[in-house]
PDB file of N, CA and C in Angstrom:
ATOM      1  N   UNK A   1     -85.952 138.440  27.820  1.00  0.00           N
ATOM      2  CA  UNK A   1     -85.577 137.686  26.635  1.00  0.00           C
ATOM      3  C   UNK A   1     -86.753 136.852  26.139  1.00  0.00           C
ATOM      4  N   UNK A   2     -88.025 136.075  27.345  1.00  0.00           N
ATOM      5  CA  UNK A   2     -88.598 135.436  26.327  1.00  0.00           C
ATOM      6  C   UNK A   2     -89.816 136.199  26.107  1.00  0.00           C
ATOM      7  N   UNK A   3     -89.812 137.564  26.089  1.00  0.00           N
ATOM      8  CA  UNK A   3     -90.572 138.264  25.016  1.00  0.00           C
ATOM      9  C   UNK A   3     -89.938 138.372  23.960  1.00  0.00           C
ATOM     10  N   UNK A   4     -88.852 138.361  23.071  1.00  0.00           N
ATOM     11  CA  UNK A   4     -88.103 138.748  22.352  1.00  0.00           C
ATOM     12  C   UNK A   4     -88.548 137.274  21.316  1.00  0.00           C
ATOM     13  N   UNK A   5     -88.244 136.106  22.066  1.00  0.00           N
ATOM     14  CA  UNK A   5     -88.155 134.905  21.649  1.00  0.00           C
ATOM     15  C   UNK A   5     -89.402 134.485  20.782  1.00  0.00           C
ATOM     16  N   UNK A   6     -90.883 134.755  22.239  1.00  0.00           N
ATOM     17  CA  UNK A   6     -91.854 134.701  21.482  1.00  0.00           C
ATOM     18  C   UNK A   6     -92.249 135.785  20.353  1.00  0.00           C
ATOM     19  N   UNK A   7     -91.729 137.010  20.181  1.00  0.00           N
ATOM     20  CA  UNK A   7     -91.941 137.440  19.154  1.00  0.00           C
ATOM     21  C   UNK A   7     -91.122 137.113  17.793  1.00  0.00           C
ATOM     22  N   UNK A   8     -90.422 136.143  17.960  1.00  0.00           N
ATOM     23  CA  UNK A   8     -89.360 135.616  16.605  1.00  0.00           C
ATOM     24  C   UNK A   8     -90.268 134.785  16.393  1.00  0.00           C
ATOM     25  N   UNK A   9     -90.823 133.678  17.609  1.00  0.00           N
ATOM     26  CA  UNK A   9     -91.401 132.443  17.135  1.00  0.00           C
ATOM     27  C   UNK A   9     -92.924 132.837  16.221  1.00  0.00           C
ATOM     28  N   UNK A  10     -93.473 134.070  16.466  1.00  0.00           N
ATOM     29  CA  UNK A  10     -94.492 134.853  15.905  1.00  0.00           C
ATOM     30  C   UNK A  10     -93.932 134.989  14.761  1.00  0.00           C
ATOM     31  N   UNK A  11     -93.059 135.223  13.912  1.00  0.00           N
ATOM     32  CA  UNK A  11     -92.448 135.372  13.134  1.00  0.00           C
ATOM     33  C   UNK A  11     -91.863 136.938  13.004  1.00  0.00           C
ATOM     34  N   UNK A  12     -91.771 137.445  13.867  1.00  0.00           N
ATOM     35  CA  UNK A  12     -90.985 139.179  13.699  1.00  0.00           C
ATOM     36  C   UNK A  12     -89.404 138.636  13.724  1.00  0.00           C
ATOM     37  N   UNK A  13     -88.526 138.254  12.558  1.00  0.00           N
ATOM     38  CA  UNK A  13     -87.031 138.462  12.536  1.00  0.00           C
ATOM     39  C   UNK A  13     -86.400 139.021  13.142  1.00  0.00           C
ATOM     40  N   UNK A  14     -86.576 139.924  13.651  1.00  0.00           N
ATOM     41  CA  UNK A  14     -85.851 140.956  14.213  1.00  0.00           C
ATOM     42  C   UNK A  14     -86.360 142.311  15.193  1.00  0.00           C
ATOM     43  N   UNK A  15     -87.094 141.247  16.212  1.00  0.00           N
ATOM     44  CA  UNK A  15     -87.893 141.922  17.262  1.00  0.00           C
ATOM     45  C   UNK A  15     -87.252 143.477  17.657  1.00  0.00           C
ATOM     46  N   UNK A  16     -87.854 144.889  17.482  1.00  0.00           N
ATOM     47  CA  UNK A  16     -87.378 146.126  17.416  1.00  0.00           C
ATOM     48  C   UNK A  16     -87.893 146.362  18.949  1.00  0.00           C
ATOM     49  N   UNK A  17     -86.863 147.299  19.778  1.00  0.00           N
ATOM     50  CA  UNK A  17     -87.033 147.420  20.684  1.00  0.00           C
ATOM     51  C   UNK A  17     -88.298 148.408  21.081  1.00  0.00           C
ATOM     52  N   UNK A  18     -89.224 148.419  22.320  1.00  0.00           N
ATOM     53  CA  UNK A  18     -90.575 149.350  22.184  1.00  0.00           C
ATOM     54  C   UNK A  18     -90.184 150.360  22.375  1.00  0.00           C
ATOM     55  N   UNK A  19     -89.207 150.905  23.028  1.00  0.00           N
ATOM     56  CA  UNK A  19     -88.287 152.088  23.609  1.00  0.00           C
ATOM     57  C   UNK A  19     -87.829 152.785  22.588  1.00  0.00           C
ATOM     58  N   UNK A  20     -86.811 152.053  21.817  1.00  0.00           N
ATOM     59  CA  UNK A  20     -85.891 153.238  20.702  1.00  0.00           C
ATOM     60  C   UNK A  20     -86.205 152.872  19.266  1.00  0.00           C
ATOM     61  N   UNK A  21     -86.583 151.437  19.210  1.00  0.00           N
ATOM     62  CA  UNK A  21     -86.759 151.143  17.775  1.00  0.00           C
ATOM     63  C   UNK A  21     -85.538 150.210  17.152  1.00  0.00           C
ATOM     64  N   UNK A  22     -84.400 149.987  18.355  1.00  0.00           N
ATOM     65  CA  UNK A  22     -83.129 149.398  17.689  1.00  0.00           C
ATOM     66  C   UNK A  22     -83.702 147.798  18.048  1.00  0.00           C
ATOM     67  N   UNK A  23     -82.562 146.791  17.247  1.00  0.00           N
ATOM     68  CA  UNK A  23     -82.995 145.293  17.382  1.00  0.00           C
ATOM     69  C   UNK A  23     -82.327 144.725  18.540  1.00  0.00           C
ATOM     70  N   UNK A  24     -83.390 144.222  19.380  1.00  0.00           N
ATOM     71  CA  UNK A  24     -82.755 143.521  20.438  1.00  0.00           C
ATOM     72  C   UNK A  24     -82.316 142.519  20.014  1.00  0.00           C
ATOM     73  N   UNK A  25     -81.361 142.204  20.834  1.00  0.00           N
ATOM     74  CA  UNK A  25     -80.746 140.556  20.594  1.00  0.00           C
ATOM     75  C   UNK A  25     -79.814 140.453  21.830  1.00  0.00           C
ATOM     76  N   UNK A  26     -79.564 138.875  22.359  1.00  0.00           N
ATOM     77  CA  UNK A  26     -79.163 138.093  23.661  1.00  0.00           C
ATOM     78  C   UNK A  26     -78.449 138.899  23.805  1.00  0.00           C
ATOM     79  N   UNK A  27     -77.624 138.770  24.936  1.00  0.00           N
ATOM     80  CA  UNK A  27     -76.239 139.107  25.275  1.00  0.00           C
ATOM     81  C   UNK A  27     -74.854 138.248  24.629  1.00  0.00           C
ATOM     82  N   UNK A  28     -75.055 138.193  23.686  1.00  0.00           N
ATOM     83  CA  UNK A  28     -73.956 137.621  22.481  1.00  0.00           C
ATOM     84  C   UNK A  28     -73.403 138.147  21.800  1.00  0.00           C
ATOM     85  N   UNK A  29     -71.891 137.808  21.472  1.00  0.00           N
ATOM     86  CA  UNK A  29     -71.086 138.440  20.694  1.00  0.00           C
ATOM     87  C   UNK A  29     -71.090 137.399  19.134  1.00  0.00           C
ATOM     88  N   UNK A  30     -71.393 138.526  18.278  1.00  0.00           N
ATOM     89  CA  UNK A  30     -71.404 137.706  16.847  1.00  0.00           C
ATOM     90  C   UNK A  30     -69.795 138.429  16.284  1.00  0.00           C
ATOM     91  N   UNK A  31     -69.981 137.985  15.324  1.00  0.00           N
ATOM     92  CA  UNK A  31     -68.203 137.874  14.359  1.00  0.00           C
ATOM     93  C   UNK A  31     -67.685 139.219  14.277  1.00  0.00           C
ATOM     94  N   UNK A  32     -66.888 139.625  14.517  1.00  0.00           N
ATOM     95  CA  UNK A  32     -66.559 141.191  13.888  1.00  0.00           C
ATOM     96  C   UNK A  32     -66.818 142.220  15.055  1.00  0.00           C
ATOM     97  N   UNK A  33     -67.625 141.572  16.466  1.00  0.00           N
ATOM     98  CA  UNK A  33     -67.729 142.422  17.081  1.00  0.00           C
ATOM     99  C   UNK A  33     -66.672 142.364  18.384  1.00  0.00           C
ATOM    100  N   UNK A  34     -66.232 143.398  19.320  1.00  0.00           N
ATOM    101  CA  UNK A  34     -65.821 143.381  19.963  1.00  0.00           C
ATOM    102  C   UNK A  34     -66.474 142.216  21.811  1.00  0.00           C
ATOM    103  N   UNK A  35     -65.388 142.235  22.433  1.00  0.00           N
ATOM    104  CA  UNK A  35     -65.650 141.388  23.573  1.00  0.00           C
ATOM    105  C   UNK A  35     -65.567 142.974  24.323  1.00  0.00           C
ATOM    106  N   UNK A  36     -66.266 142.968  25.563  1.00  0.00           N
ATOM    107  CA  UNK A  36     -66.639 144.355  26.627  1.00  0.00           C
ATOM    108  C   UNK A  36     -65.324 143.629  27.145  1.00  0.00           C
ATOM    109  N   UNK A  37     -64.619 144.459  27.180  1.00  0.00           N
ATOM    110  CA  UNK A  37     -63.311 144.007  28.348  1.00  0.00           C
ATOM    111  C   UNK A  37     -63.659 143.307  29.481  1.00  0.00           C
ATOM    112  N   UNK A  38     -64.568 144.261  30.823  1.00  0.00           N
ATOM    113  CA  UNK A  38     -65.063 144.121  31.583  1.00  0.00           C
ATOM    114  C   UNK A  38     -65.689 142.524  32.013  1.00  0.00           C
ATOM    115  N   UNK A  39     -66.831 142.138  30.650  1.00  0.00           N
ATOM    116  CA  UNK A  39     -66.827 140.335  30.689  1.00  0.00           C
ATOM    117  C   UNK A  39     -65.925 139.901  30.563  1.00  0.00           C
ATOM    118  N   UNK A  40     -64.997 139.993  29.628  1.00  0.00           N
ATOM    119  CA  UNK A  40     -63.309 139.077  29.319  1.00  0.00           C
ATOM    120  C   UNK A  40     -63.151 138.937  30.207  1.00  0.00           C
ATOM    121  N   UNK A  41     -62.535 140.125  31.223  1.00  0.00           N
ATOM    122  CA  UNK A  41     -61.910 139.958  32.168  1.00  0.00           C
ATOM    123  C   UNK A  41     -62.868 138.761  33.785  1.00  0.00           C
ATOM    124  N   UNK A  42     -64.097 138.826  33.557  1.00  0.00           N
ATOM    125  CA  UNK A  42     -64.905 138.638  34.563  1.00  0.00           C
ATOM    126  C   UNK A  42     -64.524 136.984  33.676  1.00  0.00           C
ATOM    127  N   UNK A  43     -64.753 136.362  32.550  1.00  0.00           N
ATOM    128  CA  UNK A  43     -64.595 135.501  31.791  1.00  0.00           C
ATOM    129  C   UNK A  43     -63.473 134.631  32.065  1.00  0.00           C
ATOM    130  N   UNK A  44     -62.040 135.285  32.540  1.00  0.00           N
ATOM    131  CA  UNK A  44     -61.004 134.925  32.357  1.00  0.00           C
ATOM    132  C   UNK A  44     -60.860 134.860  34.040  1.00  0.00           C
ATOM    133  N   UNK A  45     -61.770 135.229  34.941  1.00  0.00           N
ATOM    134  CA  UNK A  45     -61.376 134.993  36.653  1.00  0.00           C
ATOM    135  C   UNK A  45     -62.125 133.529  36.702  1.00  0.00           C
ATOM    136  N   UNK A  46     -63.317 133.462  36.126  1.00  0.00           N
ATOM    137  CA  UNK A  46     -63.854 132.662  36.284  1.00  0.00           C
ATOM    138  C   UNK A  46     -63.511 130.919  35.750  1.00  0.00           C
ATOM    139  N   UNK A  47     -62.843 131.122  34.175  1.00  0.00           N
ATOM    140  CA  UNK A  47     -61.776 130.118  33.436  1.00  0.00           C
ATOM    141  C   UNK A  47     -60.245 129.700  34.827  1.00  0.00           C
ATOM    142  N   UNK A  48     -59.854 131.090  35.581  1.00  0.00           N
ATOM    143  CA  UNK A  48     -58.759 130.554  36.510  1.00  0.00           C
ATOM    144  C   UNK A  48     -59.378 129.980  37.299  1.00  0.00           C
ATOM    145  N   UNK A  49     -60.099 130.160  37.728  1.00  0.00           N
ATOM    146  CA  UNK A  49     -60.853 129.482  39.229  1.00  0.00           C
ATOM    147  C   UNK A  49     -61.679 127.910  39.218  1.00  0.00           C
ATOM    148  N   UNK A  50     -62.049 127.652  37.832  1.00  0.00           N
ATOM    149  CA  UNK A  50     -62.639 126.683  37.743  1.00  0.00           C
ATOM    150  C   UNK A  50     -61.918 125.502  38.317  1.00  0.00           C
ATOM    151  N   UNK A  51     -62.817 124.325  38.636  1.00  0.00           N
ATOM    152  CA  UNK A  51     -62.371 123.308  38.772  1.00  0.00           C
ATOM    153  C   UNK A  51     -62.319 121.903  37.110  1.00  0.00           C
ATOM    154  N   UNK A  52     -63.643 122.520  36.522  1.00  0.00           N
ATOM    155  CA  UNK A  52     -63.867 121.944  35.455  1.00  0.00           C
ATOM    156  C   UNK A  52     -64.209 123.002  34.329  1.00  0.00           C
ATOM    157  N   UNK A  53     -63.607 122.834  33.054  1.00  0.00           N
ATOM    158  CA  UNK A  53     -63.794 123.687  31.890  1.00  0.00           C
ATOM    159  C   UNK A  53     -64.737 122.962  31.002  1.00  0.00           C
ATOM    160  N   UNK A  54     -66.043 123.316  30.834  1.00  0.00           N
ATOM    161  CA  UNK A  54     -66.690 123.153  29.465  1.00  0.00           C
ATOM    162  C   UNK A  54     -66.748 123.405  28.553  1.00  0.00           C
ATOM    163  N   UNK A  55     -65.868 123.383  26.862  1.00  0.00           N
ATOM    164  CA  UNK A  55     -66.077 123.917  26.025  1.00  0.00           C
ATOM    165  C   UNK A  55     -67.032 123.684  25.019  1.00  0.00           C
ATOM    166  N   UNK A  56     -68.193 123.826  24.766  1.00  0.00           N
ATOM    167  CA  UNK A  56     -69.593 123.303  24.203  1.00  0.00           C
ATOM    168  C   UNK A  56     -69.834 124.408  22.925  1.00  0.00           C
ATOM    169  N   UNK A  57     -69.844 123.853  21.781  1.00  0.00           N
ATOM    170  CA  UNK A  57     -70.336 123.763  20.109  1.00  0.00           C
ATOM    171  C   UNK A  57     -68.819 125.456  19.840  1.00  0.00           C
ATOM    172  N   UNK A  58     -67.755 124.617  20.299  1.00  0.00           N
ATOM    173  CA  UNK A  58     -67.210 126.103  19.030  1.00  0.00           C
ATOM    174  C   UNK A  58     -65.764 125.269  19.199  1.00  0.00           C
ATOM    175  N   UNK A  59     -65.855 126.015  17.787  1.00  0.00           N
ATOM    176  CA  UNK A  59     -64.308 125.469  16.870  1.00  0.00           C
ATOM    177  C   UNK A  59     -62.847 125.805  18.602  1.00  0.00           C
ATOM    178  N   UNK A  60     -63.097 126.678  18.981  1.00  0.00           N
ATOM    179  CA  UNK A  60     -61.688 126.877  20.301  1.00  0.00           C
ATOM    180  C   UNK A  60     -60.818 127.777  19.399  1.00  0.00           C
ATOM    181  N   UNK A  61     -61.177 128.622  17.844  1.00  0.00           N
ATOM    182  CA  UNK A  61     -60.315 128.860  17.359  1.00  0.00           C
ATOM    183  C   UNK A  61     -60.122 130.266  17.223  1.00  0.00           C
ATOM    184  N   UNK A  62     -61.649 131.418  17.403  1.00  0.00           N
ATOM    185  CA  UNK A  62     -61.885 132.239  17.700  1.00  0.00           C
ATOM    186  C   UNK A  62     -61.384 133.177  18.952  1.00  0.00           C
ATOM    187  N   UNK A  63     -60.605 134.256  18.806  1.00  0.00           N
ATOM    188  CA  UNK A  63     -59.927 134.942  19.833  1.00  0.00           C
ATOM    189  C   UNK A  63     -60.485 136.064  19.967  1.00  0.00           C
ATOM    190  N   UNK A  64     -60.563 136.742  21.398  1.00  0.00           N
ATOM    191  CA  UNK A  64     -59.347 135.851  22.488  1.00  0.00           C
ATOM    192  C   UNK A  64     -60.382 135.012  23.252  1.00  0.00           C
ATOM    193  N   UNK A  65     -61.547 134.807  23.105  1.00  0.00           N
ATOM    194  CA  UNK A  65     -61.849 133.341  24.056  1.00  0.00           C
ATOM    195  C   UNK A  65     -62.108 132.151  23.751  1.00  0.00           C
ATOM    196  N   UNK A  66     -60.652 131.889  23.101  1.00  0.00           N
ATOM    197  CA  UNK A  66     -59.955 130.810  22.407  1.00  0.00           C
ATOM    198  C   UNK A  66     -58.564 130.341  23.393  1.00  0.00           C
ATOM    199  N   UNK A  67     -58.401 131.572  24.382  1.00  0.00           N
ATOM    200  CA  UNK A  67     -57.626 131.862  25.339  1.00  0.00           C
ATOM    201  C   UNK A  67     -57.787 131.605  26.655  1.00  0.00           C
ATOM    202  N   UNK A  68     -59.200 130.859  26.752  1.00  0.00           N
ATOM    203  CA  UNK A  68     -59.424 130.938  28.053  1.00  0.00           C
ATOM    204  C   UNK A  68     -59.356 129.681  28.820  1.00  0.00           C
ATOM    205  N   UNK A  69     -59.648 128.329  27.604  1.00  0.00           N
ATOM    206  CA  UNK A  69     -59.540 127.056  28.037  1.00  0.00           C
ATOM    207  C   UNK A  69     -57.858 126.606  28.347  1.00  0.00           C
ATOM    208  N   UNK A  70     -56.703 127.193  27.855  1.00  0.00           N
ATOM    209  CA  UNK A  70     -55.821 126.992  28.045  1.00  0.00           C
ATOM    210  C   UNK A  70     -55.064 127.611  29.658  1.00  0.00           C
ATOM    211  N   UNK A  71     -55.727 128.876  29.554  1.00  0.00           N
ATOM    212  CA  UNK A  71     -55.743 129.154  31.312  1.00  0.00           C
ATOM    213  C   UNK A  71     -56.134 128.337  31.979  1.00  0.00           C
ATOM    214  N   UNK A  72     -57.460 127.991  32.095  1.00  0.00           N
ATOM    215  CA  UNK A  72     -57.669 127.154  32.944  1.00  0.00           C
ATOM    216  C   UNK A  72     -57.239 125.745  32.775  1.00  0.00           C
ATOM    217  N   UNK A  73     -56.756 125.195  31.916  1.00  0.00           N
ATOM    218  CA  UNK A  73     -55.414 124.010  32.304  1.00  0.00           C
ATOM    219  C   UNK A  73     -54.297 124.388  32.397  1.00  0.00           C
ATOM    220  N   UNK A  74     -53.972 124.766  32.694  1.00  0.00           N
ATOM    221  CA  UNK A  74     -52.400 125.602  33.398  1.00  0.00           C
ATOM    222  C   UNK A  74     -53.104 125.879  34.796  1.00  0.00           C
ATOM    223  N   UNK A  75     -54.216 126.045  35.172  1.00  0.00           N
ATOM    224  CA  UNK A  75     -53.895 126.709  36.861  1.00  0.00           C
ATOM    225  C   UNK A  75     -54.638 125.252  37.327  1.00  0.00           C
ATOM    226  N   UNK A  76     -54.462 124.420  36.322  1.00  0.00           N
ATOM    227  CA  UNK A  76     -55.470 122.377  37.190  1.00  0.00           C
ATOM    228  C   UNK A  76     -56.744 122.007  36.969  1.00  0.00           C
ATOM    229  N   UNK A  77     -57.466 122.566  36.618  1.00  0.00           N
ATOM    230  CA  UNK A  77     -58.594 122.411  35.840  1.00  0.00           C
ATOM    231  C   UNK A  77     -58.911 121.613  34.848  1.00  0.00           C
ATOM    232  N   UNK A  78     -59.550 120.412  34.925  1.00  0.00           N
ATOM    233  CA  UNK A  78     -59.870 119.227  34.033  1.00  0.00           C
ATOM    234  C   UNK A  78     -60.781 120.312  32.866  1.00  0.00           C
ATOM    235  N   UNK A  79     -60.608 119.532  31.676  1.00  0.00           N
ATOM    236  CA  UNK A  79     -61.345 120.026  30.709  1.00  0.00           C
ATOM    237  C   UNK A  79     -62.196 118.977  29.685  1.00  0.00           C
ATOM    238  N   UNK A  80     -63.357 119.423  29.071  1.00  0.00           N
ATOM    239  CA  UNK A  80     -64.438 118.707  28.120  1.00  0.00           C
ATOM    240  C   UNK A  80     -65.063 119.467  27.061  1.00  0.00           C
ATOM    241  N   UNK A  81     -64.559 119.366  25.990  1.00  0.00           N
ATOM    242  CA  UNK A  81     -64.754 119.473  24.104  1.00  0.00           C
ATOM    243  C   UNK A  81     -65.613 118.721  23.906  1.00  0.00           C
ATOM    244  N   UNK A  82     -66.781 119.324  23.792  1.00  0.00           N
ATOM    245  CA  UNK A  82     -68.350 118.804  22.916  1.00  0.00           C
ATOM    246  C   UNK A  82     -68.249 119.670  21.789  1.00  0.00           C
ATOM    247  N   UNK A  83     -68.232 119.110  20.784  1.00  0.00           N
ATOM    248  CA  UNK A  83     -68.215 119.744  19.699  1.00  0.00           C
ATOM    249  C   UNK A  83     -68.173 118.998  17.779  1.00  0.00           C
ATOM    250  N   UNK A  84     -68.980 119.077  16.816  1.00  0.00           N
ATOM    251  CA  UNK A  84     -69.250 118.523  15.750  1.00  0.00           C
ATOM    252  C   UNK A  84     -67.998 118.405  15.349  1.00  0.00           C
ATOM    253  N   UNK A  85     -66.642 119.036  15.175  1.00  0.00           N
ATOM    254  CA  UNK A  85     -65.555 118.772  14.470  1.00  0.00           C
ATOM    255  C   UNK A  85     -64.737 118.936  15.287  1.00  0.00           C
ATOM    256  N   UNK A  86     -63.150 118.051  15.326  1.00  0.00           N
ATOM    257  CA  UNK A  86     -62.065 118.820  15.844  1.00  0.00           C
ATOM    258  C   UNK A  86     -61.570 119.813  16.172  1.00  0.00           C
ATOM    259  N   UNK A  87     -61.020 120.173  17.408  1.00  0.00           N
ATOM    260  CA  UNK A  87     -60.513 121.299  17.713  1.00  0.00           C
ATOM    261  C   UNK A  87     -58.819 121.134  18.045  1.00  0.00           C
ATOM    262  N   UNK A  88     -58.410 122.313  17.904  1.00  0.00           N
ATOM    263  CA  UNK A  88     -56.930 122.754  18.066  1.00  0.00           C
ATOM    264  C   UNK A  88     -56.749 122.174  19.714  1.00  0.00           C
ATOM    265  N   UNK A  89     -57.727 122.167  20.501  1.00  0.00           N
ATOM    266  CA  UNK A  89     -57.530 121.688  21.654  1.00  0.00           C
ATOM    267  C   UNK A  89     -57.795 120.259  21.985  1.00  0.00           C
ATOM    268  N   UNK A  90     -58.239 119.053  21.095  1.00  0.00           N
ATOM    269  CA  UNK A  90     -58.658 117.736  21.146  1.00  0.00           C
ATOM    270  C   UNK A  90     -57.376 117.514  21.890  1.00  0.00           C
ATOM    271  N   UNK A  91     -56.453 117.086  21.204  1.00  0.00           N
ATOM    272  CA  UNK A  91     -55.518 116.210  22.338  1.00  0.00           C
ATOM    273  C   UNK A  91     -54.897 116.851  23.292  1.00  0.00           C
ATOM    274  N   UNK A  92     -55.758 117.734  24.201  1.00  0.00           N
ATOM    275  CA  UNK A  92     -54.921 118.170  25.418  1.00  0.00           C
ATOM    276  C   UNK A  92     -56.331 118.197  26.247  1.00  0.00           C
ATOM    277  N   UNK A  93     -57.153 117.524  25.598  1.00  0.00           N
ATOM    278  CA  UNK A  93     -58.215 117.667  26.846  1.00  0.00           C
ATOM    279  C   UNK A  93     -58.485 116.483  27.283  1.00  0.00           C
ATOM    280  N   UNK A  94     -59.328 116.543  28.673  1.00  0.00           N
ATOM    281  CA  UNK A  94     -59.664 115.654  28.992  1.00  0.00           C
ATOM    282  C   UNK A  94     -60.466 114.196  28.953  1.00  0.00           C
ATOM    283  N   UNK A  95     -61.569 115.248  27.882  1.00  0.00           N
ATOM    284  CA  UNK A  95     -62.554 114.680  27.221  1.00  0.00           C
ATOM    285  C   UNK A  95     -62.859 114.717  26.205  1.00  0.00           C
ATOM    286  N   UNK A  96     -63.151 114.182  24.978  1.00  0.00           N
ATOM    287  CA  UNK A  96     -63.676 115.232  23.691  1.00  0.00           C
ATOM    288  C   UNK A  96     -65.435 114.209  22.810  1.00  0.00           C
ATOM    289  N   UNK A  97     -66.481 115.287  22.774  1.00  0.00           N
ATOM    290  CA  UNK A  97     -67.288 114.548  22.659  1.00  0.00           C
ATOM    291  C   UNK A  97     -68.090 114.781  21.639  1.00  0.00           C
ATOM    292  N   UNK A  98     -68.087 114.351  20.831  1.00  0.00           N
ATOM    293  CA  UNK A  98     -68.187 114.184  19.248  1.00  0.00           C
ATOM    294  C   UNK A  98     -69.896 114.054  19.175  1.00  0.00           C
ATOM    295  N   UNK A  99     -70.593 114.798  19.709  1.00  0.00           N
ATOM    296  CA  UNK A  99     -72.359 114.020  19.098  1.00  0.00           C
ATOM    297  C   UNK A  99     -73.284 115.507  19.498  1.00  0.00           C
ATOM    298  N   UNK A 100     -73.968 115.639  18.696  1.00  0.00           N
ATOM    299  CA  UNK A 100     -75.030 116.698  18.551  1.00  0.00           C
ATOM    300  C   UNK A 100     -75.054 117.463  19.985  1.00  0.00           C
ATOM    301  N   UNK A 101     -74.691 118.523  20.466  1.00  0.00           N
ATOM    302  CA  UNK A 101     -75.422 119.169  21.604  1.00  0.00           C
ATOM    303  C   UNK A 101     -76.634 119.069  22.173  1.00  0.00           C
ATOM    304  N   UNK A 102     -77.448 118.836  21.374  1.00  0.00           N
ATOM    305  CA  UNK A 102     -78.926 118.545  22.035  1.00  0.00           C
ATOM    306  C   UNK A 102     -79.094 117.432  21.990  1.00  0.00           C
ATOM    307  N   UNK A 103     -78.192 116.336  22.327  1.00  0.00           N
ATOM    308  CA  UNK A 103     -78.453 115.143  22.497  1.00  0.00           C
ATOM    309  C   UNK A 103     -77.390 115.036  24.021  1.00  0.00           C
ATOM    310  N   UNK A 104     -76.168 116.124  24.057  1.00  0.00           N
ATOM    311  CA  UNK A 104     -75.372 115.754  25.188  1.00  0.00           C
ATOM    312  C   UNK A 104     -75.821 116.857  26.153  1.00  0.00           C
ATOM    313  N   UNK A 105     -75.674 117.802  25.662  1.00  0.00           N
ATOM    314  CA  UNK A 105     -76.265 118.721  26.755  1.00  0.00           C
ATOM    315  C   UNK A 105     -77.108 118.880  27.728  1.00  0.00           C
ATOM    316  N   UNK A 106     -78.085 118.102  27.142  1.00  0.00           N
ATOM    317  CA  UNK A 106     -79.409 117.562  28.868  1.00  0.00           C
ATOM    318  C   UNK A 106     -78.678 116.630  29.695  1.00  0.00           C
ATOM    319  N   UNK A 107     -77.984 115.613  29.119  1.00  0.00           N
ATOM    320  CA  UNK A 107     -76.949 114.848  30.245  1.00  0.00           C
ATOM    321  C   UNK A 107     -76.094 115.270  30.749  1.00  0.00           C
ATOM    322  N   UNK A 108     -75.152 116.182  30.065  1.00  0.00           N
ATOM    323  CA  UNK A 108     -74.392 117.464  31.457  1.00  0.00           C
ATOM    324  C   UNK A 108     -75.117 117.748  32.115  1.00  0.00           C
ATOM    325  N   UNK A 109     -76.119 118.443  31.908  1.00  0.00           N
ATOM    326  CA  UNK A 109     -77.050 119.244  32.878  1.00  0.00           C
ATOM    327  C   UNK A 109     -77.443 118.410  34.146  1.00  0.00           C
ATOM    328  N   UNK A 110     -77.800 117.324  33.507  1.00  0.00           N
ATOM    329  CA  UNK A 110     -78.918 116.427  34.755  1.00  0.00           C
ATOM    330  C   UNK A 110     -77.785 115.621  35.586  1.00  0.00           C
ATOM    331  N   UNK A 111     -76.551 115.481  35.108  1.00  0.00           N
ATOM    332  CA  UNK A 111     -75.487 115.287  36.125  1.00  0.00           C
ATOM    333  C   UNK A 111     -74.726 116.063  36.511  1.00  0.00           C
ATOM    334  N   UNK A 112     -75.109 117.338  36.340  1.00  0.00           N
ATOM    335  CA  UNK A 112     -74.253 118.455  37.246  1.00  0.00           C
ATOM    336  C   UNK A 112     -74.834 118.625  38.249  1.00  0.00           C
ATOM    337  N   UNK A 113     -76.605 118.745  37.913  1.00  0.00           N
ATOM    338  CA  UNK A 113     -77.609 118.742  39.111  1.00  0.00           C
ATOM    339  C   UNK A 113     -77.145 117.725  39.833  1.00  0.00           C
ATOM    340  N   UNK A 114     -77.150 116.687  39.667  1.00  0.00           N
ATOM    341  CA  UNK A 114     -76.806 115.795  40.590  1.00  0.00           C
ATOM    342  C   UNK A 114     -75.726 115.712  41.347  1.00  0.00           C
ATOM    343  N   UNK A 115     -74.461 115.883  40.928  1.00  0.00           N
ATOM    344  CA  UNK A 115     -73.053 116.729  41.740  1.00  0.00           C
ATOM    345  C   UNK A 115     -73.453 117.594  42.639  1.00  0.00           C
ATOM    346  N   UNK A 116     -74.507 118.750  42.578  1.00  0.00           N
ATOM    347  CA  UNK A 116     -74.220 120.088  43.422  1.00  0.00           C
ATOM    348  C   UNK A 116     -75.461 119.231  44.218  1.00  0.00           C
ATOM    349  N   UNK A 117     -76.185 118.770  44.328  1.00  0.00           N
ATOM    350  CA  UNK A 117     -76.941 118.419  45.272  1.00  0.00           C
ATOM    351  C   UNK A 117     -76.412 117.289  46.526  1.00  0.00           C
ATOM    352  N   UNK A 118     -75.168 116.817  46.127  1.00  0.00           N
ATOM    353  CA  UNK A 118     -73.953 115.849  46.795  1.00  0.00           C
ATOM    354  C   UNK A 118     -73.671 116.841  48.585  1.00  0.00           C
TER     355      UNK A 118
END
C-alpha cells in the first residue's frame, strides 16, 4: 500500500497496477459495492466477541455494517461514537464524541497502547 500512496502523493490519481493495468485501491468498500460475505461474516465474529465497540467517522446508517454495533451491545459490549454528526445510535451508546478524528484518534490509540501493555 505505501507504494500506491507514494505514487498518489507524486500526483498519479489513480495508481494502475504494474501487472494488469487495473487501479489499485485499499481494501475498502466504497458505495454501491458489495461486502465479501466471508469479511462480514469474519466482521460480525469479531463485533460478538468484543469487549469494546469503536464506531469512528460514519453516519451507523449504511447496511449491513450498520448491523454490527448493535450485536455487539446485545452480547455486553460497551460502545464509543466518534463522529462529526449524530447517529441513529447516539443515545444507546456509551460514549459519543463529537470532535475531528484527527484530533481524537491519536488519544484512542495512545491509551489503548497503554491498556494492552497493563
Amino acid at each position: 500500500m505505501q507504494e500506491q500512496l507514494d505514487r498518489v502523493r507524486a500526483g498519479d490519481p489513480d495508481p494502475a497496477c504494474r501487472e494488469c493495468g487495473g487501479i489499485q485501491k485499499s481494501a475498502t468498500v466504497a458505495f454501491g459495492e458489495g461486502i465479501d460475505p466471508q469479511v462480514f461474516r469474519k466482521a460480525g465474529e469479531a463485533a460478538a466477541d468484543c469487549d469494546l465497540f469503536l464506531a469512528i467517522g460514519t453516519s451507523l446508517t449504511v447496511q449491513p455494517a450498520a448491523l454490527l454495533l448493535p450485536v455487539a451491545q446485545r452480547l455486553g459490549a460497551r460502545s464509543v461514537i466518534v463522529n462529526a454528526y449524530p447517529t441513529p445510535f447516539d443515545d444507546r451508546a456509551d460514549a459519543v464524541i463529537r470532535r475531528p478524528i484527527g484530533e481524537v484518534l491519536p488519544d484512542i490509540v495512545a491509551r489503548a497502547g497503554c491498556l494492552s501493555q497493563r
